[in-house]
Every structure is written in C-alpha cells, then in structure tokens.
Protein backbone atom coordinates (compact mmCIF):
# COMPACT_ATOMS: atom_id res chain seq x y z
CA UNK A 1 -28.96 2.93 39.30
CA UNK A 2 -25.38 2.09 40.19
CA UNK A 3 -24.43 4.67 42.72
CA UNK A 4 -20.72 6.16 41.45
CA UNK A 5 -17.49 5.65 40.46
CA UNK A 6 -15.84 4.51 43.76
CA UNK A 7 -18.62 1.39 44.73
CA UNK A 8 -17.11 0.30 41.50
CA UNK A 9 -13.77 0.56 42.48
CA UNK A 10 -13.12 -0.69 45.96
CA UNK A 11 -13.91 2.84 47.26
CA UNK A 12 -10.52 4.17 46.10
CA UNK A 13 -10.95 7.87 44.72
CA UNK A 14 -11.15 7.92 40.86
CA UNK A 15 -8.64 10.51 38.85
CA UNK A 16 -11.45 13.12 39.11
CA UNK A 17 -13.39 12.28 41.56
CA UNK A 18 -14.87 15.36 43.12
CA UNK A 19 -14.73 17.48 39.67
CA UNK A 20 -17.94 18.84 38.60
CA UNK A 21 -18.05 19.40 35.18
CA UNK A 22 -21.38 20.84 33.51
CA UNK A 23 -22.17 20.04 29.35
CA UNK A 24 -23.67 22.44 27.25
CA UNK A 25 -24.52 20.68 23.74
CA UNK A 26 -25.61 18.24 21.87
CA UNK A 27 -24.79 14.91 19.61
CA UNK A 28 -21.74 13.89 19.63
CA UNK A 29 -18.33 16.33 20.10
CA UNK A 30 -19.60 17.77 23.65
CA UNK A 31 -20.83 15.26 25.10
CA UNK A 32 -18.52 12.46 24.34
CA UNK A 33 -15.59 14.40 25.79
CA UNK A 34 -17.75 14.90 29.14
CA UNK A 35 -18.45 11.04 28.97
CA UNK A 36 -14.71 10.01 29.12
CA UNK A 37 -14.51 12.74 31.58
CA UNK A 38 -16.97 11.23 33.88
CA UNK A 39 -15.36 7.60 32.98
CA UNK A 40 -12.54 9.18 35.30
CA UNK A 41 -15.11 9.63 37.38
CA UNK A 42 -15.99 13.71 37.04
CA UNK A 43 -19.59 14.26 38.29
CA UNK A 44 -20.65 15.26 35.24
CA UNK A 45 -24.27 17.52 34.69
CA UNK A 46 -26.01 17.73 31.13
CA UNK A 47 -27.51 21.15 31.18
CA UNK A 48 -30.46 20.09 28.42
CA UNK A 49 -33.19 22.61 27.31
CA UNK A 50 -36.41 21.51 27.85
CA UNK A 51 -36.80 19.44 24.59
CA UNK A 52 -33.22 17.60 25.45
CA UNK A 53 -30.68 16.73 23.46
CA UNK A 54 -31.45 16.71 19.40
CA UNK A 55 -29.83 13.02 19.47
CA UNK A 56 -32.27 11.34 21.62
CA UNK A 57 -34.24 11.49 18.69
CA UNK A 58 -31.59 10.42 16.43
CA UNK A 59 -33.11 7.26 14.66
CA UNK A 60 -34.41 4.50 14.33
CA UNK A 61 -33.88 2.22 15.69
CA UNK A 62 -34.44 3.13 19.45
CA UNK A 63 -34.14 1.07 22.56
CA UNK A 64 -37.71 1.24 24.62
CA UNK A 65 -37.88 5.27 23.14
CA UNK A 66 -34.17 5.87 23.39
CA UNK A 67 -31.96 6.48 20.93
CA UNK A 68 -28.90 4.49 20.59
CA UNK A 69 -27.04 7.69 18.99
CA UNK A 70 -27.95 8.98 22.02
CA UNK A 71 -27.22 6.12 24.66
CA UNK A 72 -23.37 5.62 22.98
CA UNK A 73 -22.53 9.15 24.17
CA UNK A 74 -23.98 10.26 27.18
CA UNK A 75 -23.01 7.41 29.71
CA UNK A 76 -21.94 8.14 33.40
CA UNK A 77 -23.41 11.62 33.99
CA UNK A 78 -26.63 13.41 34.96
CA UNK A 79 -29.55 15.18 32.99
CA UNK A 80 -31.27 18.44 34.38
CA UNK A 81 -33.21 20.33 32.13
CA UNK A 82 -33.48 23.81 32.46
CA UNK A 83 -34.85 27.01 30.88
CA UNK A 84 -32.05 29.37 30.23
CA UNK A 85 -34.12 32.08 28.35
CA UNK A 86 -36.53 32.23 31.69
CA UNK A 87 -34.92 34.38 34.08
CA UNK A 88 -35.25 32.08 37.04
CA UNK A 89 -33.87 29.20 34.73
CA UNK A 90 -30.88 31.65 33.14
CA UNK A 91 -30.09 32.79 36.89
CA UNK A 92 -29.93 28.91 38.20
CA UNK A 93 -27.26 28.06 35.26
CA UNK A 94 -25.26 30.89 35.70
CA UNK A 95 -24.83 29.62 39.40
CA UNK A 96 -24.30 26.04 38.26
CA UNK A 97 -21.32 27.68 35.84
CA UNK A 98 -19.61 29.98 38.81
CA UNK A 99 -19.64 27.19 40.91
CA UNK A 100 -18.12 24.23 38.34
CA UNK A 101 -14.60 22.93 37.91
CA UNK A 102 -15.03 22.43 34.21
CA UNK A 103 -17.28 23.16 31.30
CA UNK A 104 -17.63 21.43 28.18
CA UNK A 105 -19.80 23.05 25.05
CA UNK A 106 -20.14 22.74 21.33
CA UNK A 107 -22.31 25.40 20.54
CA UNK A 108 -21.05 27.91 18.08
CA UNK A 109 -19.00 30.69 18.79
CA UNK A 110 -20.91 33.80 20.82
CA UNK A 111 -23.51 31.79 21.97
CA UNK A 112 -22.55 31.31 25.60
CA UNK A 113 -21.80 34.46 25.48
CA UNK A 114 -25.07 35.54 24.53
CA UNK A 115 -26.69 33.52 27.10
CA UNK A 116 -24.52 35.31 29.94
CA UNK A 117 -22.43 32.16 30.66
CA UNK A 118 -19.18 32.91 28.16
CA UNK A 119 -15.72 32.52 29.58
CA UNK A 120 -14.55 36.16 29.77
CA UNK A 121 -17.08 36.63 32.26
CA UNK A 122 -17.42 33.68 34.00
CA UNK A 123 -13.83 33.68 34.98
CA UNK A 124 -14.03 36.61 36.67
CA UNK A 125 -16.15 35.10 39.52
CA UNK A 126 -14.85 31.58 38.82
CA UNK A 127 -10.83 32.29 37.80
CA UNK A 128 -9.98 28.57 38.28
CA UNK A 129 -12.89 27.41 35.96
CA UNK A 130 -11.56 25.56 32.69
CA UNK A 131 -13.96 26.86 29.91
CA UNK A 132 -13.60 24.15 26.69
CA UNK A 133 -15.34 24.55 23.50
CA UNK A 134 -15.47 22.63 20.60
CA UNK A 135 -16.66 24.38 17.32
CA UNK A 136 -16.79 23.51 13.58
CA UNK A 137 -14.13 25.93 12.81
CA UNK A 138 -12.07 27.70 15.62
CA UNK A 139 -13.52 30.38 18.01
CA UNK A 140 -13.14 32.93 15.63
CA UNK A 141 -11.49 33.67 11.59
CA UNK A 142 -14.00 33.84 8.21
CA UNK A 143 -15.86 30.46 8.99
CA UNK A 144 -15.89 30.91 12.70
CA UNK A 145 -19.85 31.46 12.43
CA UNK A 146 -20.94 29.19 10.09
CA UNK A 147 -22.42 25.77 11.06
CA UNK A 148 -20.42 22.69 10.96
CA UNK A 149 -21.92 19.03 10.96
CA UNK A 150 -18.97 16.11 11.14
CA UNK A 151 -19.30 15.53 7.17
CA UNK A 152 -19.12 19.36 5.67
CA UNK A 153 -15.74 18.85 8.08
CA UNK A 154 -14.85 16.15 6.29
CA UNK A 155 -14.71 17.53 3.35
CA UNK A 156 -13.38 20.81 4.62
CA UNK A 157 -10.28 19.05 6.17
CA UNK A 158 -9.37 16.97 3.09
CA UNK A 159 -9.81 13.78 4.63
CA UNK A 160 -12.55 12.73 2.06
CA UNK A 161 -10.23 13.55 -0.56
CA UNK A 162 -8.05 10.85 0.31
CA UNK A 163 -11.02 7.98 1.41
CA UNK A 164 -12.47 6.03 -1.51
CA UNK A 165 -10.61 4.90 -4.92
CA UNK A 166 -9.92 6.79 -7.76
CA UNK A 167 -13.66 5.53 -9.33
CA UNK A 168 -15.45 6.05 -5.97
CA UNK A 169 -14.59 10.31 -5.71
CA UNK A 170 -14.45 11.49 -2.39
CA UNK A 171 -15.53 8.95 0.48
CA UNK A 172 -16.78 10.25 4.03
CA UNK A 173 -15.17 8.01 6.65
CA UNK A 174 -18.19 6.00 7.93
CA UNK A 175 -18.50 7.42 11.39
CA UNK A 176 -19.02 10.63 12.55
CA UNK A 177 -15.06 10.89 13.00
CA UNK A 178 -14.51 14.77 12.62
CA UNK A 179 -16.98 15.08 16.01
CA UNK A 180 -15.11 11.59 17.39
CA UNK A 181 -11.67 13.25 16.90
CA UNK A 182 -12.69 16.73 17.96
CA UNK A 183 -14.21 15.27 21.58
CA UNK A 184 -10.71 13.29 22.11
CA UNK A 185 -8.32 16.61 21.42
CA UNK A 186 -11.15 18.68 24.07
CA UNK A 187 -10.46 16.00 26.41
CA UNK A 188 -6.72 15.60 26.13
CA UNK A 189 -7.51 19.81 26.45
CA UNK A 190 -9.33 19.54 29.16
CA UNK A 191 -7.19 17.00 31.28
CA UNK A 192 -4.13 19.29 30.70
CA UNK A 193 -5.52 22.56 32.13
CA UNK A 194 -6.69 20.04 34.90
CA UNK A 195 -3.25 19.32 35.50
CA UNK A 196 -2.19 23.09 35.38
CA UNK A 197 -4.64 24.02 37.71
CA UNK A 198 -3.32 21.97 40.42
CA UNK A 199 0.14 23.12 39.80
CA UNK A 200 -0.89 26.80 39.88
CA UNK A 201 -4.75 26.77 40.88
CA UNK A 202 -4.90 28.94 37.38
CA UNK A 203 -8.22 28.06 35.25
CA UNK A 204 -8.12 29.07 31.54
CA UNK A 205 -10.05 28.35 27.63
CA UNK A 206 -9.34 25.34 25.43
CA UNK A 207 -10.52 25.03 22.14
CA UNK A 208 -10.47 22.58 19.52
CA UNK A 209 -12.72 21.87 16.35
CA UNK A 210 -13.78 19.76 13.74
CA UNK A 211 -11.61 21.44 11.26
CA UNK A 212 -8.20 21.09 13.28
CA UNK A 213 -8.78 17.92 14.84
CA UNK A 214 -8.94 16.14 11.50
CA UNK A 215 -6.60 18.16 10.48
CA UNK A 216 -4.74 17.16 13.69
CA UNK A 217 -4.71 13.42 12.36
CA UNK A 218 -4.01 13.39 8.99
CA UNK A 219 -0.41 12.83 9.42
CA UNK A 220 1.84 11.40 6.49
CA UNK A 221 -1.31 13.09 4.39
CA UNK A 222 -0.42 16.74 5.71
CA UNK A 223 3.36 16.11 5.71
CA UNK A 224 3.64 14.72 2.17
CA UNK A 225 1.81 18.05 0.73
CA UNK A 226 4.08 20.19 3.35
CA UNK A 227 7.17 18.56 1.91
CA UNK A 228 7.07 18.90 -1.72
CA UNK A 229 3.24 20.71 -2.32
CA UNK A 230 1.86 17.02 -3.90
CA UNK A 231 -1.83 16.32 -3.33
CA UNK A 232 -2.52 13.03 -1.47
CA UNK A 233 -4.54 10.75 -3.36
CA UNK A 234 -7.03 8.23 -2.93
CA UNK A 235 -5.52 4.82 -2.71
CA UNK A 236 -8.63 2.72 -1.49
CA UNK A 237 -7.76 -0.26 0.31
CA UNK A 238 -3.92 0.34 -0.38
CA UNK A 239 -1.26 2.37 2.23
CA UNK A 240 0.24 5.38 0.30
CA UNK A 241 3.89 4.69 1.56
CA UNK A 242 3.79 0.77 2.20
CA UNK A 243 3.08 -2.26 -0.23
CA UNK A 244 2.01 -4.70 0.25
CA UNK A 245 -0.51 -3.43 2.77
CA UNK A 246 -4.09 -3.32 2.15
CA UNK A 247 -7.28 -5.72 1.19
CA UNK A 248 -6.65 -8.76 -0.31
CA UNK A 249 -8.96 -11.59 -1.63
CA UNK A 250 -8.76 -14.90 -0.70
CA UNK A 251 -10.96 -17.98 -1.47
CA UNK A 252 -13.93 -17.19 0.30
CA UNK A 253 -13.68 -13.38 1.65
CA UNK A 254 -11.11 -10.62 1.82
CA UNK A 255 -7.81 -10.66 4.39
CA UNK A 256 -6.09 -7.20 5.52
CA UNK A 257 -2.36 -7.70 5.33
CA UNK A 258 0.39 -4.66 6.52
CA UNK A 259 3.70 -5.44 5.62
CA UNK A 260 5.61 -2.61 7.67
CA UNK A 261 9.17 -3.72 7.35
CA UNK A 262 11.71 -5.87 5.10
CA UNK A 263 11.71 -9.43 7.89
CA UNK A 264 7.82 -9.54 7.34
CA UNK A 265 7.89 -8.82 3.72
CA UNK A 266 10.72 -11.97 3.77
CA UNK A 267 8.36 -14.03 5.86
CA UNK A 268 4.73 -13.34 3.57
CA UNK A 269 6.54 -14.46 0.62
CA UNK A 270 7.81 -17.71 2.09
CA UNK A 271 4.41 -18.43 3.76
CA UNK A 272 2.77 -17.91 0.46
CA UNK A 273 5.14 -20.00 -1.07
CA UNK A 274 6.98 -17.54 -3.23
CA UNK A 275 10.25 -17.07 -1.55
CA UNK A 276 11.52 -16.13 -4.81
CA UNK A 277 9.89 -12.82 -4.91
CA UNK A 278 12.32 -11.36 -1.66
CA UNK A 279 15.11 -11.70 -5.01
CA UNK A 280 12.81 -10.32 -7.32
CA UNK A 281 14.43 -6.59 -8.30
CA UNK A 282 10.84 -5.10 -9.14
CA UNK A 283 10.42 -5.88 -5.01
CA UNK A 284 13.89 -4.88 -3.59
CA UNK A 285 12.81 -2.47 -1.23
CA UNK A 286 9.28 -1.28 0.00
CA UNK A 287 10.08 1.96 -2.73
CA UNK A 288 10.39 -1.28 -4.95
CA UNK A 289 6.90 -2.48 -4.12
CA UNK A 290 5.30 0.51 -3.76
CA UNK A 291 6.01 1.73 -6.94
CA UNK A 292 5.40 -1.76 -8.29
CA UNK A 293 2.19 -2.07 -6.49
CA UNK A 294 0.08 -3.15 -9.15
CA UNK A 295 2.38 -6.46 -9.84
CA UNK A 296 3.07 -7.35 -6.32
CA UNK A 297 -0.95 -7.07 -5.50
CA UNK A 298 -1.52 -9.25 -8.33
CA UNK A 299 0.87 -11.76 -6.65
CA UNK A 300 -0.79 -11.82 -3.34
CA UNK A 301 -3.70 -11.59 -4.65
CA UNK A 302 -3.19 -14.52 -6.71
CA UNK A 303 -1.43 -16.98 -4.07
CA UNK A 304 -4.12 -15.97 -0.89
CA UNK A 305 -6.79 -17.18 -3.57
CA UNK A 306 -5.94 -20.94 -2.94
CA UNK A 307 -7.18 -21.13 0.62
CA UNK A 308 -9.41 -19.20 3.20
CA UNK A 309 -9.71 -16.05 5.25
CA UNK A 310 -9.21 -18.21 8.79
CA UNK A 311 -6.30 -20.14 7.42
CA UNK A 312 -4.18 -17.33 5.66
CA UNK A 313 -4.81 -15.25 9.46
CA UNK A 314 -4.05 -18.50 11.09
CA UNK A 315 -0.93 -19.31 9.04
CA UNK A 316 0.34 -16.06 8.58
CA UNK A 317 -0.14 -15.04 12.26
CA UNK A 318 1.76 -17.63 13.60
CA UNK A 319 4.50 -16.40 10.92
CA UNK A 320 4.50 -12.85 12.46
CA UNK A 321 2.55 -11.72 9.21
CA UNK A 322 0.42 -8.68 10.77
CA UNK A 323 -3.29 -9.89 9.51
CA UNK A 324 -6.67 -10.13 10.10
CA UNK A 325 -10.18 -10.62 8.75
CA UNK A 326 -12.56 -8.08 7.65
CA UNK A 327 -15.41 -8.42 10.34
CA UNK A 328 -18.75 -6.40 10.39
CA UNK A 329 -19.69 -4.54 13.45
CA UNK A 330 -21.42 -7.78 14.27
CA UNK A 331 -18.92 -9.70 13.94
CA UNK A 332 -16.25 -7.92 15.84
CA UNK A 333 -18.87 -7.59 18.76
CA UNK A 334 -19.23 -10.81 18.82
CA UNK A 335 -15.86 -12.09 18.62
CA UNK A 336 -13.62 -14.07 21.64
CA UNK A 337 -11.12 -10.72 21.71
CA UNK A 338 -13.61 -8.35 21.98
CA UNK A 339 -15.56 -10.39 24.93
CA UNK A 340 -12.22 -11.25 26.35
CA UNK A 341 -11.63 -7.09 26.55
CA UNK A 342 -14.89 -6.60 28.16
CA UNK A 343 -15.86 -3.72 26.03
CA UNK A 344 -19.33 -4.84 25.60
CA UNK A 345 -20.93 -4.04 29.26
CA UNK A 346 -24.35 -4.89 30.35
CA UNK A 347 -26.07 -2.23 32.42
CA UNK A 348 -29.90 -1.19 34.05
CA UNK A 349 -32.01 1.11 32.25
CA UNK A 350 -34.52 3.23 33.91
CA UNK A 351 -36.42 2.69 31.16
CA UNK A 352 -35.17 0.01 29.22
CA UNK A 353 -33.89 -2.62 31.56
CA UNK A 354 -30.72 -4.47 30.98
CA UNK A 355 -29.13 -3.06 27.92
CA UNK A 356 -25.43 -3.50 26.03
CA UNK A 357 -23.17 -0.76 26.21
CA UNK A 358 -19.99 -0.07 24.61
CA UNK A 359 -17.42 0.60 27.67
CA UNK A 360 -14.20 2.72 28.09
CA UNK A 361 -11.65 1.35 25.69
CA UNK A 362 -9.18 2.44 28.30
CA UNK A 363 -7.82 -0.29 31.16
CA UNK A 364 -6.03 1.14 34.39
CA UNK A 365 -5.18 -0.69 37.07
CA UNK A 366 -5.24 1.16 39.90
CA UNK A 367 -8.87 2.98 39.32
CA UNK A 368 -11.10 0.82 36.73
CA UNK A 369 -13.42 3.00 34.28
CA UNK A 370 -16.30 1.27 34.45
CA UNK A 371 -20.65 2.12 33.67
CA UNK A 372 -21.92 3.48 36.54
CA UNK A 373 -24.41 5.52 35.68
CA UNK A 374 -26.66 4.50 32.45
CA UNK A 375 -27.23 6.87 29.97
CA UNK A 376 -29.28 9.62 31.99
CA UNK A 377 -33.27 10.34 30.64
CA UNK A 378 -34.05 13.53 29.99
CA UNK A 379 -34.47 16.13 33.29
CA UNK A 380 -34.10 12.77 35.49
CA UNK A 381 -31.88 14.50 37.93
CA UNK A 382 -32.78 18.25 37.55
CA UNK A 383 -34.25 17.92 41.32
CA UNK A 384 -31.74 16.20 42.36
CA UNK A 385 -29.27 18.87 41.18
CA UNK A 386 -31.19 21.55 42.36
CA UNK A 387 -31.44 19.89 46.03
CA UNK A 388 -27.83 20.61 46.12
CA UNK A 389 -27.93 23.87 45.35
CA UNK A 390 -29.91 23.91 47.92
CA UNK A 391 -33.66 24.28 46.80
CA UNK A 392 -36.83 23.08 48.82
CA UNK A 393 -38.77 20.32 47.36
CA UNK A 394 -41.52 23.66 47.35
CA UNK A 395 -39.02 26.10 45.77
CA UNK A 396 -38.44 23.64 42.71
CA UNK A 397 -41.76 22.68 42.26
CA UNK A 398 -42.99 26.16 42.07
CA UNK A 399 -39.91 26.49 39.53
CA UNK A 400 -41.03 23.57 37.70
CA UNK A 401 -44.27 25.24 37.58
CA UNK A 402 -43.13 28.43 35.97
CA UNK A 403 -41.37 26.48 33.21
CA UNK A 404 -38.04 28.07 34.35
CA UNK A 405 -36.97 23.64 34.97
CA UNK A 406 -38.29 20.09 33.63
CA UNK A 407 -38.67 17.77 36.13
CA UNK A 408 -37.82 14.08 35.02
CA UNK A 409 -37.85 11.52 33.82
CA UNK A 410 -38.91 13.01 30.98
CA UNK A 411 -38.81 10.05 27.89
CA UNK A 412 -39.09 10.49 24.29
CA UNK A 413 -42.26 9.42 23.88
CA UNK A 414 -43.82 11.37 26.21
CA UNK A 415 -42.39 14.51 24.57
CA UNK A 416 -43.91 13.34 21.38
C-alpha cells in the first residue's frame, strides 16, 4: 500500500493535506466527490455499515471479488465499518463527525439527522465543520423525500428529452451523469467553504443534487426555453445552434466534425473539395446552415464518403477542421493520447494485485494528484482508525466483538 499523498510528491504538502474528511454513502455522488477530495490529498474515511457499500456488489464483472463500479469511485481513502444503530458504534461516529474538517453524504434528507450526526447539531460542537450533502432533489420542497437514482433524474431534469433522435424518444445519457455531475458541483461546494473557512475559520452546509446539477449543465437547453418558452428538441448526432456539427459517415466508419465559426466552415468546404458551397446562399451564415441542415449534411455526408475515418481526421486536422473518430471505450483507452496523458494508472491491490485505474483527469504542477491509496476493502482500516482515536488493540477487539465495528479486510466473497 502506497503510504500518502506527499511520498508521491517529493514530500511537499498537498492542497489538503491534513483535512479529514469522513463519507457517509454509497455508489457514486458521495463518494466520488470525497475521491477528488482525497486526490488533493484529504485523508479521507468511508464510514461503511457492516455490509459496505451497495456498489461493491455492483456487477459483473468483478476484479478478484471487487467490483469495478466500486473500484472507479472509491480510490485514495480509507474503509472502517461501523455499527451506527449499536450504541457503542453510534457513539464512536458521532466522535469521528465532531472531530472532522469535512463531511460528505448522499443519503436522503433527515437521515443524518435521525442517526444523531445532522448538521444543526453537529455544528454546535464542531462550528468550523463543512456539512455537504448531495440528494436527489434538494434538502427539502415536495420531492425532497422521495428516492432518486441518476436515471429517474434524468428524466426529471429534461436532459433525456433532448438525448436520442426524434425516432429514438427520450435517451438516458449512457453514464450515470446526474450522480457524475452532482459529485463535481459538492466538490466545487465543498472546496469553496474550504476556502471560507480559512478566511474566517466559519464552517457551514452545502448542498447540491441530482436535479440541479443537471439542471446546472444544460446550458443553451435551459436558456433557449427561458428566452422565448420553446421546448428543446432532440437533434441526435446534430448541435441545435451549429451546422455542420455532428456525426458524419465516411467510407469505412463515422467522423465527428464541429464547425464553430465562419474560417473553419471556409476551410471544410475547400478540404472537401467544394469551395463553392462558402458562395452558396442556402449556406451564408451558420443561421444559413442550420436552418438548411438537412442539405448541407447531405453534402458532407456525400463528399467524406470517398475516403476513410483516419484520412478525413488526418486531412482535416492539419486544415484546422476540429475532428475526430468515434472510438469505443476500448479504443480511447488504448489510444497514444490517452497513454501519453497518463490517465490509465497501474496500482497494488490488497486483493487483486496490480490492477488499471482510471487517474485524476486534473494535472498541477506544483502538487501531482496521483493513486496512492487503492480502492480501500471493506472495514480494512476500521482498527487503524480507531487506534487514533485512541483505542487499545483490547478495547476494539472487545468492540469488534459486540458487533458495534467490522474488523477488515472484509472481501465480497467472504460476506457472501
């Protein structure tokens, strides 16, 4: 097991080195945002119940028992695994929570409370604590209490609405990108009050959801039906307010092209050997295309069919044509760029051994993000945590014992 952050780094301090930061949830929202957190290098602590996190049994496949759900959200941070309906276990949490810098949860609205551990009353032993929770809907209002999963957001947000053609109907975007966007907005959250805190040493709540962060992102969508009251529709492949920009065959595979401006437009038609369409009235202006669209994709269309995907990208990238090909997951892991990034990281398993990890998609120069910790197994450090709370080996074994803790490493298998 790597050791932390700063053997990493040359032993200089990370951004938030020093933070604790404790995670109360599960799948994806939660504890992605405590994952980039601990990328900064937070010490971050995954308060699990006994049975762990639902998304370690998210699958298949799985990687020696592990899920890879799982494993692409929990890197650099620490599993305990504690009781918090035993009194011994309920009394060692609410410790943990007076004593943290930050928490991070996605359970619905009045649940921490319920358990003794809400804001209102941690902050009252713990004023500089920064509280952040991410629900479906907002902390309160007439869906506050209902459960939300990423796709039921989705759908909720109008996002769907506009994903998919008009003979598809309404298209989920194919990741989980409601929980995805809702863990970014709690971090951005989170890394302000950070910053207000050491102006003013003041803690306070942030909340975000899975409703407002998509909502948060929709962009030209929102402001098109705030400007006139017009529904968005579903334009597939094509850009609502740009043409020609979307997916385009060619002779052996489709090509994305984005034409964002009138000296690219000027430069696909001459590479395509059409200069005469820059003259054409029909394609004056990109209002011209747009609302030709169906013409000027036929065009395209009809000129990219004489050669292939790599020449078109290689001919119309050196002609400052914005491009590329339409890889598969495979593909683009695979690829020179994405090597040459370093975003696919190799790291030791407890249980697994050397696996691939996707790393932080953010560079910095002075303090490198990198894997230091693999993705924790279940209760693997609850001793270790407890130790520094400053528990005898005989005080958490006896605790272990009363099934107020798990001791670890506890794997999916064995659980089964």
């Amino acid at each position: 097991m790597i050791a932390g952050p700063e053997s990493q780094t040359g032993d200089k301090p990370m951004p938030l080195s020093g933070v604790r930061v404790l995670e109360f949830g599960q799948a994806v929202s939660s504890p992605l945002c405590t994952m980039l957190l601990g990328d900064l290098g937070a010490d971050v602590v995954k308060i699990e119940p006994p049975h762990g996190d639902a998304a370690r049994g998210y699958g298949p496949p799985f990687v020696s028992g592990e899920s890879p759900y799982y494993l692409s959200c929990n890197r650099n941070k620490r599993s305990t695994a504690l009781n918090i309906k035993h009194e011994q276990g309920a009394a060692i949490v609410r410790r943990m929570c007076e004593e943290a810098d930050i928490i991070v949860t996605n359970f619905r609205p009045g649940v921490m409370d319920r358990l003794g551990i809400g804001y209102e009353s941690l902050k009252q032993v713990n004023p500089s604590l920064i509280f952040c929770q991410v629900t479906g809907y907002g902390p309160d209002g007439p869906f506050a209490g209902q459960p939300a999963y990423d796709q039921v957001a989705q759908g909720m947000s109008g996002l769907m609405s506009v994903t998919g053609t008009a003979e598809s109907g309404p298209i989920r975007v194919g990741v989980a990108i409601g929980d995805v966007l809702a863990a970014l907005h709690a971090t951005v959250g989170v890394l302000g009050a950070w910053a207000h805190r050491q102006n003013t040493g003041e803690g306070q709540r942030v909340d975000t959801s899975l409703l407002g962060a998509i909502l948060g992102i929709l962009t030209y969508q929102t402001g098109r039906y705030l400007a006139d009251g017009s529904e968005p529709q579903r334009e597939g492949n094509d850009h609502p307010v740009a043409a020609p920009y979307g997916a385009f065959s060619t002779q052996d595979g489709q090509i994305n092209i984005a034409i964002a401006n009138e000296n690219m437009w000027r430069r696909l038609a001459e590479v395509l050997g059409h200069p005469e369409w820059v003259d054409d009235p029909r394609f004056a202006s990109n209002a011209d295309r747009v609302n030709n669209r169906p013409a000027i994709n036929e065009l395209v269309t009809g000129a990219l069919s004489t050669d292939t995907v790599n020449s078109w990208v290689t001919r119309l990238n050196e002609a400052g044509v914005a491009c590329g090909p339409i890889w598969t997951v495979g593909e683009s892991l695979e690829s020179e760029q994405v090597a040459n990034m370093g975003m696919v990281q190799q790291v030791e398993h407890d249980l697994a051994g050397q696996i691939n990890l996707i790393g932080p998609a953010i560079s910095m120069t002075g303090t490198p993000q990198v894997i230091y910790r693999s993705p924790p197994l279940l209760a693997q450090h609850t001793a270790e945590v407890l130790e520094e709370l400053g528990f005898s080996g005989e005080e958490i074994g006896k605790l272990a014992a009363d099934d107020a803790v798990v001791l670890g490493p506890v794997t999916r298998a064995a659980q089964s």
